[in-house]
Protein backbone atom coordinates (compact mmCIF):
# COMPACT_ATOMS: atom_id res chain seq x y z
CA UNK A 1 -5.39 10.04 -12.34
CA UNK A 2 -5.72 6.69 -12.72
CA UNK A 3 -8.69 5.37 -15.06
CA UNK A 4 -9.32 1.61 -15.87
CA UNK A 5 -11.52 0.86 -18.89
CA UNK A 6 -13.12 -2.57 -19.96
CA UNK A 7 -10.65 -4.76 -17.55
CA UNK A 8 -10.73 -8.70 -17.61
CA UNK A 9 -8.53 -11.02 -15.93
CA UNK A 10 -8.41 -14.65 -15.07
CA UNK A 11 -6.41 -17.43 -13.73
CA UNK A 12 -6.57 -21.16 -14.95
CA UNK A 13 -9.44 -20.24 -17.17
CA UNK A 14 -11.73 -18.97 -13.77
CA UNK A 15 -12.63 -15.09 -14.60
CA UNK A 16 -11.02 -13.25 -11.66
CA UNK A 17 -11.85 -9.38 -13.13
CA UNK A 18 -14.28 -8.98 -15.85
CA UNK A 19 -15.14 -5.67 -17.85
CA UNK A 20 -14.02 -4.30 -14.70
CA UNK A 21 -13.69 -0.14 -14.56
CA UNK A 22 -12.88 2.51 -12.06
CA UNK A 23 -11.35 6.28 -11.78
CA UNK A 24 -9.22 7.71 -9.17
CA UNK A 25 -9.11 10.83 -8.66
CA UNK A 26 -5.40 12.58 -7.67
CA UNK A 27 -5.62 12.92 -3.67
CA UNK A 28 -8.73 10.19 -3.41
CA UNK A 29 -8.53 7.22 -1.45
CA UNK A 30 -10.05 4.16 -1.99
CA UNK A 31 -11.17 1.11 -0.52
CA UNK A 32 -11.45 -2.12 -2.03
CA UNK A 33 -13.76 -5.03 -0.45
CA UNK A 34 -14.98 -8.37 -1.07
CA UNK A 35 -14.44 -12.01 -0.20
CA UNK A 36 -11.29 -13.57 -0.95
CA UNK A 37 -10.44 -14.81 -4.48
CA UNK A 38 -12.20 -11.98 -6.03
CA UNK A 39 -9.56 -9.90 -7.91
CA UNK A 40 -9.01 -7.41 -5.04
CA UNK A 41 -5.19 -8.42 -5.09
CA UNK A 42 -5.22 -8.97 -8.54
CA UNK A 43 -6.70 -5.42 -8.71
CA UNK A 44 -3.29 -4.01 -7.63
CA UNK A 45 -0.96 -6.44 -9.05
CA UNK A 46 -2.65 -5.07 -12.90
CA UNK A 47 -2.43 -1.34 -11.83
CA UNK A 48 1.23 -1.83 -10.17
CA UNK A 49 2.20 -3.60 -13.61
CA UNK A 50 3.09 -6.83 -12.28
CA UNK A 51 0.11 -8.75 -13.98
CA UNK A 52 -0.62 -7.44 -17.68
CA UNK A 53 -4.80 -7.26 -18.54
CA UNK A 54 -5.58 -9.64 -21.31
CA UNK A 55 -8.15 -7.61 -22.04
CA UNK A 56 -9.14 -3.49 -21.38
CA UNK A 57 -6.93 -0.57 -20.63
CA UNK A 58 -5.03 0.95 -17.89
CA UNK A 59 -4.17 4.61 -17.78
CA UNK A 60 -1.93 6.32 -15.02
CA UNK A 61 -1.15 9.03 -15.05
CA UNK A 62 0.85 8.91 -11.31
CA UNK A 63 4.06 9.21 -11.15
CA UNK A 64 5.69 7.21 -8.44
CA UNK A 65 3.56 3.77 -6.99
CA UNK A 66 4.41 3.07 -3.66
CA UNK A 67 3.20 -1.17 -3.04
CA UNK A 68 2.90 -2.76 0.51
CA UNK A 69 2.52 -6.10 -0.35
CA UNK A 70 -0.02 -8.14 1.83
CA UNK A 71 3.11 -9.92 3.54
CA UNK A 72 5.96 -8.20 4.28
CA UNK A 73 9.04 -7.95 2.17
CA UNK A 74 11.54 -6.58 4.01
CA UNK A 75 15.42 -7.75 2.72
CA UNK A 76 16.27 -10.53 5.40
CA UNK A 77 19.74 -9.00 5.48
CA UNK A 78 19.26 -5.38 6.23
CA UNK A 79 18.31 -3.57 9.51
CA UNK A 80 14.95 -1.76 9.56
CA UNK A 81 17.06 1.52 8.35
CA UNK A 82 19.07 -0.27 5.79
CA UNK A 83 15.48 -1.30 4.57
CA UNK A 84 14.39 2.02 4.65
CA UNK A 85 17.47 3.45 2.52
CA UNK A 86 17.73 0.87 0.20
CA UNK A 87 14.03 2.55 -1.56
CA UNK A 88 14.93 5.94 -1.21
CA UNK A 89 16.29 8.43 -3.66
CA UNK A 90 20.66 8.76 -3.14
CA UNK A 91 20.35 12.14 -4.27
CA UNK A 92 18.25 13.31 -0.96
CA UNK A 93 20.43 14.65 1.47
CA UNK A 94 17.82 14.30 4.26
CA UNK A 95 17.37 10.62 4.10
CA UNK A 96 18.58 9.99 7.75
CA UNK A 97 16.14 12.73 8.97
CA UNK A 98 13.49 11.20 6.72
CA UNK A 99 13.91 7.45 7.83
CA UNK A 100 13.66 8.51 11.46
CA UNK A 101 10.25 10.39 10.76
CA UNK A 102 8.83 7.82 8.66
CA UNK A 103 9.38 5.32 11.63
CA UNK A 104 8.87 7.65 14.56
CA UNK A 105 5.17 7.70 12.22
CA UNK A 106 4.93 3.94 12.65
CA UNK A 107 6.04 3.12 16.18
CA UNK A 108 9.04 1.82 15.21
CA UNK A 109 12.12 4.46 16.28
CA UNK A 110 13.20 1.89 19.08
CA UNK A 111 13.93 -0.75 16.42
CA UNK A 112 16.39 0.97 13.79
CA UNK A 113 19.03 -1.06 13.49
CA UNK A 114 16.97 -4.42 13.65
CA UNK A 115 17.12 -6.53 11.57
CA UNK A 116 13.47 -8.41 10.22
CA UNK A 117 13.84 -12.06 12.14
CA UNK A 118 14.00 -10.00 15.30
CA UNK A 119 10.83 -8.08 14.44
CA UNK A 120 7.29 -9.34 15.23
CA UNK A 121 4.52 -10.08 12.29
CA UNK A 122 3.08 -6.61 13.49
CA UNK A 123 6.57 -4.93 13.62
CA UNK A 124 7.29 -6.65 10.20
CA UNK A 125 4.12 -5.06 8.62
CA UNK A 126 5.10 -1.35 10.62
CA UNK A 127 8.38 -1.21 8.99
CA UNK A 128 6.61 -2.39 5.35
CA UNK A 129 4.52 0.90 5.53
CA UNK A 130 7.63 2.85 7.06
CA UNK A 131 9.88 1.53 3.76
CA UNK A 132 6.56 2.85 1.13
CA UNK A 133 6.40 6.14 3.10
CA UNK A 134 10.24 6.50 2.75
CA UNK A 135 10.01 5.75 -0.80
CA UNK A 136 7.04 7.89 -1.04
CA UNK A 137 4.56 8.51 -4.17
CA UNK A 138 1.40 9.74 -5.35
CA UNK A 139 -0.58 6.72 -5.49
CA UNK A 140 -0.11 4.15 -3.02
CA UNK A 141 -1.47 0.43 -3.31
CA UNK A 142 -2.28 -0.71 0.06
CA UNK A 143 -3.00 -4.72 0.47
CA UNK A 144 -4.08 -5.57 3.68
CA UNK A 145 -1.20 -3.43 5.54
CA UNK A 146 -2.90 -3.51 9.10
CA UNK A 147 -3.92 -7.17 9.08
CA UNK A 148 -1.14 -8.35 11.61
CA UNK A 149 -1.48 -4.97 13.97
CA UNK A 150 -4.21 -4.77 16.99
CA UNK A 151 -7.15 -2.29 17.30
CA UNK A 152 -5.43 0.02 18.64
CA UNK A 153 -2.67 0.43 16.76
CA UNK A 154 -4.29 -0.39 13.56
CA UNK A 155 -6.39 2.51 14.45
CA UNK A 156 -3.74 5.04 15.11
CA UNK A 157 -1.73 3.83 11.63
CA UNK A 158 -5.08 5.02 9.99
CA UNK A 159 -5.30 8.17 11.50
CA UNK A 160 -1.53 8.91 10.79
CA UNK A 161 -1.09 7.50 7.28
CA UNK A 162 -4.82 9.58 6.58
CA UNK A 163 -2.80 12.42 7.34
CA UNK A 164 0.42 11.89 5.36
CA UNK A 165 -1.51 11.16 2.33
CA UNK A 166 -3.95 14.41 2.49
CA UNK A 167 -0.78 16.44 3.00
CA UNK A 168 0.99 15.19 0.13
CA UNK A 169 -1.84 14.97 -2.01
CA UNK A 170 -1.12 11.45 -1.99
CA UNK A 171 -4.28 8.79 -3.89
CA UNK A 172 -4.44 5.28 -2.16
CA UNK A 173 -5.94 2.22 -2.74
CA UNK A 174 -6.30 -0.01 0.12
CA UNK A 175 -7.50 -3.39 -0.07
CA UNK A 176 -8.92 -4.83 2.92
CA UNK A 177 -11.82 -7.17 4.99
CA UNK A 178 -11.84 -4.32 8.02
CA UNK A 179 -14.77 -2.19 7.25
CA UNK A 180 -13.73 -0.12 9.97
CA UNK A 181 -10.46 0.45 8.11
CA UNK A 182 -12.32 1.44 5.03
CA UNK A 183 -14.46 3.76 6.52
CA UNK A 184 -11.84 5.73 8.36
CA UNK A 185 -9.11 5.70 5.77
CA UNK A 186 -11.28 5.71 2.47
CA UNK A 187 -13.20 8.59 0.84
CA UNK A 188 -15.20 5.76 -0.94
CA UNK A 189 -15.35 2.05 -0.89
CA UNK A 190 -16.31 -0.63 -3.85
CA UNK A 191 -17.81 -3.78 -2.97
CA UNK A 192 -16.15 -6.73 -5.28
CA UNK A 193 -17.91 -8.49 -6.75
């Protein structure tokens, strides 16, 4: 569960989050919305841990975050699969099997041992998603992960990563300006501001 009481932020003295709260629920997802330079971002950045509140509380109670950043961050020097492993756990014997699914799920089995300058932005944000499913998690923070991709595949990534999270019991928060993404991925969506 994740439960966020009394939350403020800001930046430069401009109040990005004020006496902001929400609950999530293990196995919801959520959709965040709003125009840009509203906290939705931010949002993640203070659950994730990379921004500390200056004022409220955070409680998790997850154990494992999985974050696709709204640009992708694959390591420049690794191939797609050397991406993939460098997130996973050394002790799991599977991990070859288990990099192959994850981008089998994404489109992506053609492009193993690729390295990310010879990937497109789409490809780029494919493999992203492929690295946080290989990772894996109970709560995954989604920003803007289907941004670069076209309507159709966009549409079959939601359908797909819908699945994967319902049958691991997985919560997500996705942030996005697709209201069609919301409203096929999320079980709810709130409006910011």
């Amino acid at each position: 569960m994740l439960k966020i009481t009394n939350l403020s932020f800001s930046f430069d003295k401009k109040n990005i989050l004020e006496d902001f709260s929400l609950e999530l629920k293990k196995g919801e997802i959520l959709a965040v919305m709003g125009p840009s330079g509203y906290g939705k971002t931010t949002l993640l950045g203070l659950i994730a841990g990379l921004l500390k509140p200056q004022k409220g509380e955070i409680e998790n109670t997850f154990q494992k975050v999985s974050y696709i950043f709204q640009e992708p961050r694959l390591f420049p020097w690794l191939t797609v699969k050397e991406n993939l492993l460098a997130v996973m756990d050394k002790k799991d014997e599977n991990s070859e099997m288990t990099v192959l699914e994850c981008l089998e799920l994404v489109g992506l089995s053609d492009s193993v041992d690729k390295y990310p300058e010879e990937l497109s932005g789409g490809m780029k944000s494919r493999a992203s998603l492929a690295r946080a499913l290989a990772f894996g998690g109970d709560l995954f923070l989604l920003d803007e992960p289907f941004a670069a991709l076209d309507e159709d595949l966009r549409n079959d990534l939601l359908i797909k990563l819908k699945d994967y999270l319902r049958a691991h019991n997985a919560s997500a928060i996705l942030v996005t300006h697709n209201k069609e993404d919301a409203e096929k991925l999320a079980d709810r969506i709130l409006l910011l501001p």
